[in-house]
C-alpha atoms as a PDB file:
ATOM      1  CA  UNK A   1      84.363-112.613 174.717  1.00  0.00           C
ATOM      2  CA  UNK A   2      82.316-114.329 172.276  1.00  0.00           C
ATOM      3  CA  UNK A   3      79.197-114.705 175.346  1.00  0.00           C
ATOM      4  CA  UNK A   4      79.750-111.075 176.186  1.00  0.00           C
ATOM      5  CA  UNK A   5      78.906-110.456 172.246  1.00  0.00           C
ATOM      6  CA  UNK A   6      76.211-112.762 172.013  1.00  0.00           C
ATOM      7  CA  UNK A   7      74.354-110.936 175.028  1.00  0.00           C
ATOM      8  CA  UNK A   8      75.002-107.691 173.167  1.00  0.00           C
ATOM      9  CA  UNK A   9      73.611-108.519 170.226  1.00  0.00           C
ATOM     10  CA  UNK A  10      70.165-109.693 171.723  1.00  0.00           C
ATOM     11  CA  UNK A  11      69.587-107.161 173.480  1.00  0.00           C
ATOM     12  CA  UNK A  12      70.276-104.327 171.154  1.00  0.00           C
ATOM     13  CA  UNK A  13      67.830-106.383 168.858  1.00  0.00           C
ATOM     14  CA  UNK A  14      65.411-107.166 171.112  1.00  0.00           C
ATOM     15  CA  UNK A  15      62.599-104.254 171.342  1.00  0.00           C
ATOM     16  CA  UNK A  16      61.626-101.764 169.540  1.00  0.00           C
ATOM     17  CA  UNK A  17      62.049 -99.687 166.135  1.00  0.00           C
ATOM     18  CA  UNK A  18      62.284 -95.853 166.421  1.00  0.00           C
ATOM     19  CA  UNK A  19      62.140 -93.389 164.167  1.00  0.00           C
ATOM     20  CA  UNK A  20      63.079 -89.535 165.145  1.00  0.00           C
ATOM     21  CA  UNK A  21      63.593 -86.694 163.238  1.00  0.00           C
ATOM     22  CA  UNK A  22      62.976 -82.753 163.368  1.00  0.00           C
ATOM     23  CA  UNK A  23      61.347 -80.803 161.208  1.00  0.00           C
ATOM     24  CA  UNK A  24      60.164 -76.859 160.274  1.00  0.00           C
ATOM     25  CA  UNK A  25      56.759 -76.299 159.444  1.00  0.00           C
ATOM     26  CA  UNK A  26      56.065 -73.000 157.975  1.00  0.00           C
ATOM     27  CA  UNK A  27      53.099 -70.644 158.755  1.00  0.00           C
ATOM     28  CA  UNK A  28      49.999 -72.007 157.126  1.00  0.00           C
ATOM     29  CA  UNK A  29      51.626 -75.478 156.449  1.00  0.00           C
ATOM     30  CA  UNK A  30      50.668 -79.134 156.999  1.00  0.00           C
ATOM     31  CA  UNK A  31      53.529 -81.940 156.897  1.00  0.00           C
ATOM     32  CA  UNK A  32      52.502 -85.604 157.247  1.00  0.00           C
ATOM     33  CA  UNK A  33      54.666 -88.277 158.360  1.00  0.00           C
ATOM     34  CA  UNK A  34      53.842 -92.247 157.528  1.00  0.00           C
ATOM     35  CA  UNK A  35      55.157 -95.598 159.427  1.00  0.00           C
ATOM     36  CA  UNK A  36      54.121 -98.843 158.522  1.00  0.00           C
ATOM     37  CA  UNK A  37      52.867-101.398 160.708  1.00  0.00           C
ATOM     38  CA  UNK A  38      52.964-105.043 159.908  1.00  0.00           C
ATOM     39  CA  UNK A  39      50.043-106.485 162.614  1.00  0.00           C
ATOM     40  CA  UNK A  40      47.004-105.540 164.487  1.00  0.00           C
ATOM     41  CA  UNK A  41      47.710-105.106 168.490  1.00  0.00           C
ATOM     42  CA  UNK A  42      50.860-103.978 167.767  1.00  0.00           C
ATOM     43  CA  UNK A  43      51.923-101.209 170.000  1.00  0.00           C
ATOM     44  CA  UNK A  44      52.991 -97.728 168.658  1.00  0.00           C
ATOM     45  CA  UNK A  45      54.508 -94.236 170.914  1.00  0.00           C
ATOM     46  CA  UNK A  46      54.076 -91.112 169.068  1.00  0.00           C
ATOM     47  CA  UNK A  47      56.325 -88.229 170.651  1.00  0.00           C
ATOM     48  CA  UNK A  48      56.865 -84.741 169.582  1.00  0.00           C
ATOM     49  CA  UNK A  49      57.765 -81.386 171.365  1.00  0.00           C
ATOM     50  CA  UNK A  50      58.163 -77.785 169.533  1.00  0.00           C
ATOM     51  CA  UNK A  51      61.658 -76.706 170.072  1.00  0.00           C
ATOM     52  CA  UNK A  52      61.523 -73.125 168.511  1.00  0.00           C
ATOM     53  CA  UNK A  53      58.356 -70.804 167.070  1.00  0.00           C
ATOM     54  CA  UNK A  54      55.934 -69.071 168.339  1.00  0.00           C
ATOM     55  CA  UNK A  55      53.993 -69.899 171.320  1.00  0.00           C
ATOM     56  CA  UNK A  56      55.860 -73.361 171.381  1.00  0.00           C
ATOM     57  CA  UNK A  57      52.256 -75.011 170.324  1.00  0.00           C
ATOM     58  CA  UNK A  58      51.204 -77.158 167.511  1.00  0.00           C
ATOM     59  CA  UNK A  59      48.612 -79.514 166.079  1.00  0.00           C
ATOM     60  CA  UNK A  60      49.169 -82.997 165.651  1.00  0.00           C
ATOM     61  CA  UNK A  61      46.831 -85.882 164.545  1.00  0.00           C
ATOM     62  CA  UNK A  62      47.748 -89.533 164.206  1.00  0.00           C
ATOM     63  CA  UNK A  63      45.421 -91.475 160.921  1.00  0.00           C
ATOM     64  CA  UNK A  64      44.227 -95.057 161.273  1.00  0.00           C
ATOM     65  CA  UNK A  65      44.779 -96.695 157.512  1.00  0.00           C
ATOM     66  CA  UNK A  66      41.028 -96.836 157.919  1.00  0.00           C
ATOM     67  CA  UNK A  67      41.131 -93.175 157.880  1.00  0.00           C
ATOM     68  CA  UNK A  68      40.487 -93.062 161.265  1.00  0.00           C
ATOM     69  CA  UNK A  69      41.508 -89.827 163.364  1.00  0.00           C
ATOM     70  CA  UNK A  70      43.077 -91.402 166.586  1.00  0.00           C
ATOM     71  CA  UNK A  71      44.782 -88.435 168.156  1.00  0.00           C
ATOM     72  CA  UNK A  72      44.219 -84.915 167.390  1.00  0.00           C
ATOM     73  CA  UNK A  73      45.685 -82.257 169.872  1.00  0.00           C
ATOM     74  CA  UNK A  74      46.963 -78.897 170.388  1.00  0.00           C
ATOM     75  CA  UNK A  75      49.692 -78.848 172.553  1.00  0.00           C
ATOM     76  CA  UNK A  76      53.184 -77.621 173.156  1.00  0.00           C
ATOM     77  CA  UNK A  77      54.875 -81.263 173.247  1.00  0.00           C
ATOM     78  CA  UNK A  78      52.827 -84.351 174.329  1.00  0.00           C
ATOM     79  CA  UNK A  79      53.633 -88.266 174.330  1.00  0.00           C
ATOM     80  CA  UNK A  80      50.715 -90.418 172.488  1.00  0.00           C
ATOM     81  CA  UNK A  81      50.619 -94.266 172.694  1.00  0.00           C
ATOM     82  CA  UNK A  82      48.227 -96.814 170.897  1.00  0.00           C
ATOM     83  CA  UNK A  83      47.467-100.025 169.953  1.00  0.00           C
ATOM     84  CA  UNK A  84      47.015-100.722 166.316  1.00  0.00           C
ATOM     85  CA  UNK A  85      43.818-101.966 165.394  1.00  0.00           C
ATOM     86  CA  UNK A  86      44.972-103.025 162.173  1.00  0.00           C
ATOM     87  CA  UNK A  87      48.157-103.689 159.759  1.00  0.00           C
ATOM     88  CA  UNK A  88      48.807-101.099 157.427  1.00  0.00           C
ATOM     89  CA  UNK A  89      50.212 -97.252 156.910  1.00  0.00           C
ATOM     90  CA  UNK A  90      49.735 -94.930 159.738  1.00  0.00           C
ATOM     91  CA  UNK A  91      49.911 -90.665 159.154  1.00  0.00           C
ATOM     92  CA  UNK A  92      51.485 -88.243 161.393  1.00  0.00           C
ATOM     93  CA  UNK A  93      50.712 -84.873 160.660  1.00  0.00           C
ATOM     94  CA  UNK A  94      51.999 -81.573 162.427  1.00  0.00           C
ATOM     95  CA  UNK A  95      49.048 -78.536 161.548  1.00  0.00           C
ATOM     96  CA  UNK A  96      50.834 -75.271 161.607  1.00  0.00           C
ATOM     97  CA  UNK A  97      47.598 -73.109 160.599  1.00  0.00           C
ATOM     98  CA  UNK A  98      47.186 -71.219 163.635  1.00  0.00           C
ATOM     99  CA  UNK A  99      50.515 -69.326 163.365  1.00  0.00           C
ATOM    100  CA  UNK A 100      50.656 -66.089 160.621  1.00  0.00           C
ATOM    101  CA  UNK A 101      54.378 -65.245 160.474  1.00  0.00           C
ATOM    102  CA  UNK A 102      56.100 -68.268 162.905  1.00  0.00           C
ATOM    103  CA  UNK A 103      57.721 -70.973 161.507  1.00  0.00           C
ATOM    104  CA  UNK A 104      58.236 -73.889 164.199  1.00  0.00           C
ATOM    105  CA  UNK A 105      60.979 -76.363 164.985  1.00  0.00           C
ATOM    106  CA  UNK A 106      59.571 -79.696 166.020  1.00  0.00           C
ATOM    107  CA  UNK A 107      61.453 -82.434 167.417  1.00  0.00           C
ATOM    108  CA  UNK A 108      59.410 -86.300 166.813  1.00  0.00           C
ATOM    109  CA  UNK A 109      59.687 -89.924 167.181  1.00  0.00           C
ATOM    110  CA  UNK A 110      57.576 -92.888 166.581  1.00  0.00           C
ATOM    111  CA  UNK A 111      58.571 -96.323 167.793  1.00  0.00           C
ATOM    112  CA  UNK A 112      56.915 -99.566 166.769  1.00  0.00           C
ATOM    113  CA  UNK A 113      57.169-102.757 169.026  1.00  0.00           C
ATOM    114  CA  UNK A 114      57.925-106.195 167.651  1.00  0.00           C
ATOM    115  CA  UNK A 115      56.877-108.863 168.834  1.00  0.00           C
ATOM    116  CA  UNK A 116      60.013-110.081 170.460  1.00  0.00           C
ATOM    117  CA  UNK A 117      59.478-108.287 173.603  1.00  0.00           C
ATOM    118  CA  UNK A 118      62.249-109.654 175.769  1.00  0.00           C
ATOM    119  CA  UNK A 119      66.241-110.318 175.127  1.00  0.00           C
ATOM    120  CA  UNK A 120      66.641-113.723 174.451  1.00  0.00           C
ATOM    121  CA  UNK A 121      69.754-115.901 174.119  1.00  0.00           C
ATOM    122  CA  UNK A 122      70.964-118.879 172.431  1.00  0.00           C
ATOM    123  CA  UNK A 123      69.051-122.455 173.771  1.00  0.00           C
ATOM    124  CA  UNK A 124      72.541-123.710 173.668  1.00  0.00           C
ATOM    125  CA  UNK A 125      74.133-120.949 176.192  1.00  0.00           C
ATOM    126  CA  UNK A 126      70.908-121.624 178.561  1.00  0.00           C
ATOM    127  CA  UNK A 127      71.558-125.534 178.370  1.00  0.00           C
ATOM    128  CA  UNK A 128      75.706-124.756 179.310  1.00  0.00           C
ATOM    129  CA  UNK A 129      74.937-122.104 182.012  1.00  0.00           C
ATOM    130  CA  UNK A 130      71.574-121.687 183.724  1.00  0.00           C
ATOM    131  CA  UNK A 131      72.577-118.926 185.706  1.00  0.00           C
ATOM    132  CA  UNK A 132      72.482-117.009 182.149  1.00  0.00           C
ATOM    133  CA  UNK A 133      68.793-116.711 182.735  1.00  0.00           C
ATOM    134  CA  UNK A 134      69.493-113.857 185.690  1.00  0.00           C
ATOM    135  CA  UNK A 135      71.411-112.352 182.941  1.00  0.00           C
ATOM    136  CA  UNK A 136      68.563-111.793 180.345  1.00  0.00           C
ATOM    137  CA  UNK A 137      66.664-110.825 183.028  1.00  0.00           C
ATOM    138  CA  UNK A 138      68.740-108.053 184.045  1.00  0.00           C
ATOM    139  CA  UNK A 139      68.995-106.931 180.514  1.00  0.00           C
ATOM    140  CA  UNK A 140      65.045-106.822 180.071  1.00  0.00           C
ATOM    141  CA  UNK A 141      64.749-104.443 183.418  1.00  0.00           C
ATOM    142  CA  UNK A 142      67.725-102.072 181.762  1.00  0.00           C
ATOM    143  CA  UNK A 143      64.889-101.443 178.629  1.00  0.00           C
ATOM    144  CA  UNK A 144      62.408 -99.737 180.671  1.00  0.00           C
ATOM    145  CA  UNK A 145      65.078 -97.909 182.121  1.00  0.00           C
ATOM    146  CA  UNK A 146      66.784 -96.603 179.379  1.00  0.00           C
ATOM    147  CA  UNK A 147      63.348 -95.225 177.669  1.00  0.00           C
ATOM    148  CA  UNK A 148      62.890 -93.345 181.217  1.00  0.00           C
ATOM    149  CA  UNK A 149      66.552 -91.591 180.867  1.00  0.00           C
ATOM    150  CA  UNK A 150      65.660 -91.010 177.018  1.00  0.00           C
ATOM    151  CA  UNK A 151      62.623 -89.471 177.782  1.00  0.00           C
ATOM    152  CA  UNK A 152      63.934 -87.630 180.864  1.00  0.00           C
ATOM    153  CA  UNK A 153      66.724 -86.295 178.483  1.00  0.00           C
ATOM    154  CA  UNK A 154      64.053 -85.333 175.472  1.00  0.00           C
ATOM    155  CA  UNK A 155      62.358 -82.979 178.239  1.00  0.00           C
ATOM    156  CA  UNK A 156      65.508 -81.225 179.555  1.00  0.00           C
ATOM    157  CA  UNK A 157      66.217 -80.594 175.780  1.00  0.00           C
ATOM    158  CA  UNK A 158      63.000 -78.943 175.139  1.00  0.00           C
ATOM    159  CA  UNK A 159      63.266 -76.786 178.260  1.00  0.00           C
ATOM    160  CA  UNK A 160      66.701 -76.110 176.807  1.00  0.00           C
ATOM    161  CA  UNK A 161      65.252 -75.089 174.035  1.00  0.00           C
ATOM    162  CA  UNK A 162      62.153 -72.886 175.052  1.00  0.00           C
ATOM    163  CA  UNK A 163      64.866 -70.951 177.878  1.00  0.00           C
ATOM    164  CA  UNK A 164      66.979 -70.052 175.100  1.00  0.00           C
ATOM    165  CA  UNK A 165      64.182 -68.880 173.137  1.00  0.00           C
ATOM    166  CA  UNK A 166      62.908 -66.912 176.082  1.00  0.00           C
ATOM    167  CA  UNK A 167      66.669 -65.412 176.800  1.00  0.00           C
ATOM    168  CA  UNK A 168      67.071 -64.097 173.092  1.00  0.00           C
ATOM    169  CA  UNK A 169      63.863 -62.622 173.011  1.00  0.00           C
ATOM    170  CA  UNK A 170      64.353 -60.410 176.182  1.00  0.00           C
ATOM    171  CA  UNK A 171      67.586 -59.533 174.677  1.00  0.00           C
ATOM    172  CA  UNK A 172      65.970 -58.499 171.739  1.00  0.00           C
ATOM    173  CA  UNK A 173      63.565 -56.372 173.561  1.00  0.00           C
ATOM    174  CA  UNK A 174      65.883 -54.939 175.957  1.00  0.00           C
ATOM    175  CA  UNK A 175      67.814 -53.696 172.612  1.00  0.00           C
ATOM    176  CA  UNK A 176      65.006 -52.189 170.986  1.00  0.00           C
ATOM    177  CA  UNK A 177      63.938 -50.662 174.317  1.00  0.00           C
ATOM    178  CA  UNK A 178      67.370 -48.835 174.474  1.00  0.00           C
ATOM    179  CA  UNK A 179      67.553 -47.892 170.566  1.00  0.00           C
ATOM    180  CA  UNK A 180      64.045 -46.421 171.547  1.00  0.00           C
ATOM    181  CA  UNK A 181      65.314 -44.869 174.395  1.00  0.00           C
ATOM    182  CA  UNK A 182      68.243 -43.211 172.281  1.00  0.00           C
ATOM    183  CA  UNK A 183      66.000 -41.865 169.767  1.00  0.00           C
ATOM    184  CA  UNK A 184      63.453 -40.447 172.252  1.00  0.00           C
ATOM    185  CA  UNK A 185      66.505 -38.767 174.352  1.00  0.00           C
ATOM    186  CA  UNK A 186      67.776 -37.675 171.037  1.00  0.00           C
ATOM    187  CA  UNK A 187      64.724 -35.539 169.933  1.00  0.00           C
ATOM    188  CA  UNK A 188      63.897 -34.106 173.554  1.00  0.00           C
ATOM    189  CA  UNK A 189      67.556 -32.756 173.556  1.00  0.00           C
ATOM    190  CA  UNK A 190      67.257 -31.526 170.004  1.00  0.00           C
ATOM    191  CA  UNK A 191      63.418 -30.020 170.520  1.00  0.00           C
ATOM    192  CA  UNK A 192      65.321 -28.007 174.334  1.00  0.00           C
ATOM    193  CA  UNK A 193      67.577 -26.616 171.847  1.00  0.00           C
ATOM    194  CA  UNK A 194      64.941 -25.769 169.086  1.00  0.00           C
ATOM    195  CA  UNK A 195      63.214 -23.984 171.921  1.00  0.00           C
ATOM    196  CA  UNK A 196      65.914 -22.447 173.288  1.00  0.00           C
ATOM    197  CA  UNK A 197      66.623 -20.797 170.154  1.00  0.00           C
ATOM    198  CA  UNK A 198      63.084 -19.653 169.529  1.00  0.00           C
ATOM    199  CA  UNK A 199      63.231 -18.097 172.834  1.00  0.00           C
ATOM    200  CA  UNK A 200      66.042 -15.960 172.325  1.00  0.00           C
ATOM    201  CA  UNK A 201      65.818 -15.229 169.090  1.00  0.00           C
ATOM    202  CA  UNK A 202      62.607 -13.405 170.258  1.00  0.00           C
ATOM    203  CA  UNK A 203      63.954 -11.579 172.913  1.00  0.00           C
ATOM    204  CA  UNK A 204      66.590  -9.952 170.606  1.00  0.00           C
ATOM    205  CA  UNK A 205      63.862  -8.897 168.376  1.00  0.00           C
ATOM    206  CA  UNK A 206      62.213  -7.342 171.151  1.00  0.00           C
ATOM    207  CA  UNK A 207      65.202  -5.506 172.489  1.00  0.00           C
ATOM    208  CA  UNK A 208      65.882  -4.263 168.961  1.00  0.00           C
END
């Protein structure tokens, strides 16, 4: 039990630090986002998607501490990753200028490697049982994996998302269509009858 913890432990600890959130950015509105990173060469993933709002499109841009821009695109969800060039604070900023009236949902992460790279255990475990070795293996080849399934997951959320989006708007339409529709059957029916009485009315007055 206590070697089934042990191999828990390092690998849970063993990669990466991520950092996701969601956020609404208003029409006109700019909101930055900053992550520290302790060393040059240091490997950073910067992932975002728009979940709700207009067109589904945003700008993002990714600042050096130099003041650097790095990344600046346009796009509707995207996947960004870069090697620092230097320690220091890094900015994330979604641009939500081109939109008048839509607020959008965005969905985010950034995740910073350490330098551990690979699931290690205790010298002492290796030196009782050097089949353990197969073991850490196995648990660095699950890493890779799980970021695919995470990723694979993050995309059938935003399509999720944007078919939602799509199925409430063509219910909206279809109901304005048919309150439309009501009104404009409404006022033919009430301008036949308008006629109608014109008509007769006229005919009695002629008669007469």
């Amino acid at each position: 039990m206590k070697f089934v913890q042990l191999i828990l432990c390092a690998f849970f600890a063993a990669v990466v630090s991520a950092t996701a959130f969601q956020v609404k950015v208003k029409p006109q509105e700019v909101q930055c986002f900053n992550a520290q990173v302790q060393r040059a060469g240091q490997k950073i993933l910067f992932y975002y998607a728009v979940q709700k709002g207009g067109n589904f499109d945003i700008r993002a841009r990714v600042k050096t501490p130099g003041g650097a821009i790095s990344y600046d695109k346009t796009a509707k969800m995207d996947e960004y990753v870069m090697t620092s060039d230097q320690g220091g604070e890094y900015e994330f900023c979604f641009n939500n200028h081109m939109s008048t009236f839509d607020e959008k949902t965005v969905d985010f992460e950034i995740k910073l490697e350490h330098e551990e790279l690979r699931a290690e255990l205790p010298a002492d475990l290796n030196k009782e049982r050097p089949e353990h070795a197969s073991i850490e293996n196995s648990l660095n080849k699950i890493s890779p994996k799980v970021d695919s399934i995470l990723s694979e997951m993050r995309y059938l959320k935003v399509r999720e998302a944007r078919n939602k989006a799509t199925v409430e708007s063509t219910e909206s339409r279809i109901y304005w269509f048919s309150v439309l529709e009501i009104v404009l059957m409404v006022g033919i029916s009430v301008c036949q009858v308008t006629i109608v009485q014109v008509f007769f009315r006229g005919s009695r007055k002629q008669l007469v």
